[in-house]
Protein backbone atom coordinates (compact mmCIF):
# COMPACT_ATOMS: atom_id res chain seq x y z
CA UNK A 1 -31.12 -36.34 35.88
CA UNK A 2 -29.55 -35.21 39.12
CA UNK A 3 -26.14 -37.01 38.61
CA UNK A 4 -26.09 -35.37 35.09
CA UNK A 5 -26.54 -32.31 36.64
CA UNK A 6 -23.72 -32.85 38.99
CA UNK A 7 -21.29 -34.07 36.29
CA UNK A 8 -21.79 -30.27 34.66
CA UNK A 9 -21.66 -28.49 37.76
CA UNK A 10 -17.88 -30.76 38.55
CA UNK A 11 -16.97 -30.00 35.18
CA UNK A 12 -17.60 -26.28 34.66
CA UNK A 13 -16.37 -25.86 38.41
CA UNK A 14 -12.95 -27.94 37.33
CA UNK A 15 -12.70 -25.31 34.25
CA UNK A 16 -13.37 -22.34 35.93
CA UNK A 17 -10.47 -23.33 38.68
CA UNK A 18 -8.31 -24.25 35.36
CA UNK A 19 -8.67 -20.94 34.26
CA UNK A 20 -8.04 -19.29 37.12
CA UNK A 21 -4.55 -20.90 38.18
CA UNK A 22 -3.56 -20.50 34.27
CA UNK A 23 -4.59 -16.51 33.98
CA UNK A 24 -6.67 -15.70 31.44
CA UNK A 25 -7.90 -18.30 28.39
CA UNK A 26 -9.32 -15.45 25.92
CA UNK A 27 -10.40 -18.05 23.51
CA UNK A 28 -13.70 -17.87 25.33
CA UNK A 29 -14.85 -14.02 25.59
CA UNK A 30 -14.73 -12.66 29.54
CA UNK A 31 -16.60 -9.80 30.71
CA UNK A 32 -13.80 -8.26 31.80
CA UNK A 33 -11.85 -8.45 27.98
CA UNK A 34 -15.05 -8.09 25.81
CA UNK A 35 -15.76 -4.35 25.23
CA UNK A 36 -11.92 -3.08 25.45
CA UNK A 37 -10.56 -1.56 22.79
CA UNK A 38 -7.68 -4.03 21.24
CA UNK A 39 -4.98 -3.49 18.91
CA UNK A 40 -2.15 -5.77 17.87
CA UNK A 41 1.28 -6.36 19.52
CA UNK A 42 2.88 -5.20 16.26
CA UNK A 43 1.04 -2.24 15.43
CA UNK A 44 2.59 1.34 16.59
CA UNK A 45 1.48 4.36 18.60
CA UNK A 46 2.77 8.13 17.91
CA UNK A 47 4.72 9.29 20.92
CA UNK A 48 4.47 12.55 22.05
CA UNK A 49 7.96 13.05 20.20
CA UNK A 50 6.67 12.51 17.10
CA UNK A 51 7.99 8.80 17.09
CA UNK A 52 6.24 5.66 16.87
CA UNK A 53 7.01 2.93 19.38
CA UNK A 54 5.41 -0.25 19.33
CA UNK A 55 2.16 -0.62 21.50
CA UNK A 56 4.12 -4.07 23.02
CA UNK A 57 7.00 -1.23 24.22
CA UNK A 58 4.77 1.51 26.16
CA UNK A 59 4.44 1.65 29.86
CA UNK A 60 1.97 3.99 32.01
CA UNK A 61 2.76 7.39 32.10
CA UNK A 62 4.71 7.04 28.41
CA UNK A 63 3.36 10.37 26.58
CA UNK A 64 1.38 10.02 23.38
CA UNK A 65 0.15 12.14 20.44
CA UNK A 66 -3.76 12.80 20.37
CA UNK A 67 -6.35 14.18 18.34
CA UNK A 68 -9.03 15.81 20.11
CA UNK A 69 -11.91 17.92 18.98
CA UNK A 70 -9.65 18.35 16.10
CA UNK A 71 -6.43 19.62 17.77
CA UNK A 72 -3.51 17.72 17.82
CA UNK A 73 -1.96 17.51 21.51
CA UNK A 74 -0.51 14.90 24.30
CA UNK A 75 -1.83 12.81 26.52
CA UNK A 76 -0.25 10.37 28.59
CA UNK A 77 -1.08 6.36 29.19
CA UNK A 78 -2.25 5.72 32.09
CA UNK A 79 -3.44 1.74 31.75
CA UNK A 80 -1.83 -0.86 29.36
CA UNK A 81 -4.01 -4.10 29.12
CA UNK A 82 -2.11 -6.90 27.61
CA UNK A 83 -3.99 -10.24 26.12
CA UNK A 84 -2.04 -13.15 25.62
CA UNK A 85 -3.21 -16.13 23.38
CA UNK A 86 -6.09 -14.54 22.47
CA UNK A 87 -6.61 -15.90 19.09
CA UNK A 88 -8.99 -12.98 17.86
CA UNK A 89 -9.34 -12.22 15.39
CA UNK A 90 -8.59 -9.23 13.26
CA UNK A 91 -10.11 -6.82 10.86
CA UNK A 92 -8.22 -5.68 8.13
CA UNK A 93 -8.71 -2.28 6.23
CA UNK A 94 -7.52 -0.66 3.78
CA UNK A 95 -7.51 3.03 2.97
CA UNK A 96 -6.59 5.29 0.16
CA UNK A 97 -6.72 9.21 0.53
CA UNK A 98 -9.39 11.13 0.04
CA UNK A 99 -9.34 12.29 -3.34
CA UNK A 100 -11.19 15.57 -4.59
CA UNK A 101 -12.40 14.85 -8.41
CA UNK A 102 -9.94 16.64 -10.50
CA UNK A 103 -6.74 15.86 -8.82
CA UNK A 104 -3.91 16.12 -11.40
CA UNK A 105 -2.38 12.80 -11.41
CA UNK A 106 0.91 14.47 -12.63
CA UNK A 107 1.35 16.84 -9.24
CA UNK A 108 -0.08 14.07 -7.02
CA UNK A 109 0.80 11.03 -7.96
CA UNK A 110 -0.62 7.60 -6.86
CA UNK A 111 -1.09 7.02 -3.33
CA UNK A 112 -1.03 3.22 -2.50
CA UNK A 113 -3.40 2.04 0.37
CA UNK A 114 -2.72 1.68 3.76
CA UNK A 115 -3.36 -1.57 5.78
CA UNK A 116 -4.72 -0.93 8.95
CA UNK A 117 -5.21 -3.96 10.88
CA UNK A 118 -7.38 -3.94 14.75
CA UNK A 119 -9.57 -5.74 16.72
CA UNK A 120 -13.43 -5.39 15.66
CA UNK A 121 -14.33 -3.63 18.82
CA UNK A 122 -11.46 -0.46 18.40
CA UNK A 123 -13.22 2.64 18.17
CA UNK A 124 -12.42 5.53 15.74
CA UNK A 125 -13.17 8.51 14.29
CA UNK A 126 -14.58 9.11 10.96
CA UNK A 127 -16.79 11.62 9.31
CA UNK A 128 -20.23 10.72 10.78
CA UNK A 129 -18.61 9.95 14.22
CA UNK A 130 -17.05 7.81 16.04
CA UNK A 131 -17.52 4.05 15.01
CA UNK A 132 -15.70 0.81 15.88
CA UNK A 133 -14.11 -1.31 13.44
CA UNK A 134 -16.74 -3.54 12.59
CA UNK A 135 -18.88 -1.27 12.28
CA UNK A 136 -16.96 0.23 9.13
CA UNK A 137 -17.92 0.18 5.59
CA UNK A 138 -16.37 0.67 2.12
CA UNK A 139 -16.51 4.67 1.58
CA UNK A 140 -16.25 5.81 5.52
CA UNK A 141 -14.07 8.36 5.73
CA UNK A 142 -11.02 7.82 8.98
CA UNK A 143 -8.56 10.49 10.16
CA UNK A 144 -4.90 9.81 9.84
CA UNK A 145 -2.49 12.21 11.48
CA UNK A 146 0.83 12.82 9.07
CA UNK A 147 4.26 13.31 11.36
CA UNK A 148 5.92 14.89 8.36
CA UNK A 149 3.04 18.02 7.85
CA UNK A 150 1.75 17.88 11.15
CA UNK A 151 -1.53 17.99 9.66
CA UNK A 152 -4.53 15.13 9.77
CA UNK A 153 -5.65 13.63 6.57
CA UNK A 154 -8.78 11.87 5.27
CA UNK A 155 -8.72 8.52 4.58
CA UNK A 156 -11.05 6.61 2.94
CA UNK A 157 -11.91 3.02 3.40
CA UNK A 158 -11.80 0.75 0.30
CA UNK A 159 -12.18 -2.95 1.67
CA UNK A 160 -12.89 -4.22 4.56
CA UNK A 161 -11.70 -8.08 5.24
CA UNK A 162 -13.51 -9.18 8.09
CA UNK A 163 -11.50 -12.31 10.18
CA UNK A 164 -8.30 -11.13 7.73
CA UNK A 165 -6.43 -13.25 10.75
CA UNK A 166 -5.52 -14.34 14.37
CA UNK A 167 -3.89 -11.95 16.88
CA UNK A 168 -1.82 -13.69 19.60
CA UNK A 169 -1.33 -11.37 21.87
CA UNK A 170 -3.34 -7.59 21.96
CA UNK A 171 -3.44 -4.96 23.97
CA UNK A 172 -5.77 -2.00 24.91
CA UNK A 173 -5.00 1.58 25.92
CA UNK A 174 -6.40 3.89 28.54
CA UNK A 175 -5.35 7.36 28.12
CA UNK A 176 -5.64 10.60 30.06
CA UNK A 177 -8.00 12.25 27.66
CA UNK A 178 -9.46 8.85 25.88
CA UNK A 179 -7.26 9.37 22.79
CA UNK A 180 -4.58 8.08 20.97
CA UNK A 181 -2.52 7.84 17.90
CA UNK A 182 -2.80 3.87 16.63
CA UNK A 183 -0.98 3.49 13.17
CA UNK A 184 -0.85 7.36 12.84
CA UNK A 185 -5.04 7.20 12.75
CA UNK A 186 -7.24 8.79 15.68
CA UNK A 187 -8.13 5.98 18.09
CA UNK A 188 -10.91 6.69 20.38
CA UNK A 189 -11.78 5.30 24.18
CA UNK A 190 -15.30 4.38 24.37
C-alpha cells in the first residue's frame, strides 16, 4: 500500500514539474484558466475606430468599442490572456434578428443568421441579463452593435450546438470598464 502510494505521489510530482517547464497544458482545466472569459483566435473585436481587428492582433492599452448601461462608448484593454493548445471546446450559435410579427418581407427582406462561435464560459448580455454561453437557450434575445447605424440590435438565438468544435488557441479580455465588442455583440467581464 505504501509503495503504491509513493508511485502516485512520483508520478503526479513528475507531471506537475512537466507542466511547469512546458507552460501551460490546458487540456486539463487550471484554476487560474477556468472561469476567464475565452474567445477564439479568429474571432474580431470593434476598435474604438469603428474597425474590427482580430482578438490575436490587440495589445494592452489598444482602444475598444463598448456597450454599457446601454450607451455605446470606449474603453481600453488593459490585460490580454492568450491560451495555447487548449483544445476547448466551442459553442456555436446562431442568431437571426429580432423580428416584430408583421414585418413586410418586401421592405425587409431575409436576414440570414449569424454564427457566433465562443467559449462556454463568455459572458453576455441578453434580455433577462447577463448570461454566459452555456447558459443560452433557443429564443434568448443578445445585443449586437451595427458599425454602419451606430445603433444596437436584437438578436435572437435559434440553435445552439454545444461542442460545435476545438479551439487551439483562445484568448480572454480585461477591459477598463468590463466591456467589449466580440463579433460586433456586447461581451461582458464577470
Amino acid at each position: 500500500m505504501n509503495r503504491l502510494f509513493i508511485l502516485l505521489f512520483a508520478v503526479a510530482l513528475n507531471q506537475s514539474a512537466r507542466a511547469q517547464t512546458e507552460g501551460p497544458n490546458v487540456t486539463v482545466d487550471s484554476p487560474v484558466h477556468r472561469n476567464q472569459h475565452h474567445i477564439p483566435e479568429d474571432a474580431s473585436v470593434m476598435m474604438a475606430d469603428g474597425k474590427s481587428r482580430k482578438v490575436s492582433e490587440v495589445a494592452p492599452g489598444d482602444p475598444v468599442k463598448c456597450i454599457k448601461a446601454g450607451v455605446v462608448a470606449t474603453t481600453h484593454i488593459r490585460q490580454v490572456n492568450h491560451l495555447k493548445r487548449s483544445r476547448r471546446w466551442l459553442t456555436a450559435l446562431y442568431l437571426r434578428p429580432v423580428e416584430k410579427k408583421n414585418v413586410n418581407r418586401t421592405v425587409w427582406p431575409m436576414v440570414p443568421a449569424v454564427l457566433l462561435e465562443a467559449a462556454p464560459t463568455l459572458s453576455v448580455t441578453t434580455h433577462s441579463g447577463t448570461k454566459t454561453i452555456s447558459q443560452l437557450r433557443k429564443g434568448d434575445v443578445l445585443y449586437r452593435y451595427e458599425p454602419a447605424t451606430q445603433q444596437v440590435s436584437a438578436w435572437e438565438v435559434g440553435i445552439v450546438k454545444r461542442k460545435s468544435r476545438r479551439a487551439e488557441s483562445l484568448y480572454a479580455l480585461v477591459t477598463e470598464n468590463g466591456a467589449f465588442l466580440f463579433e460586433n455583440m456586447v461581451a461582458i467581464e464577470q
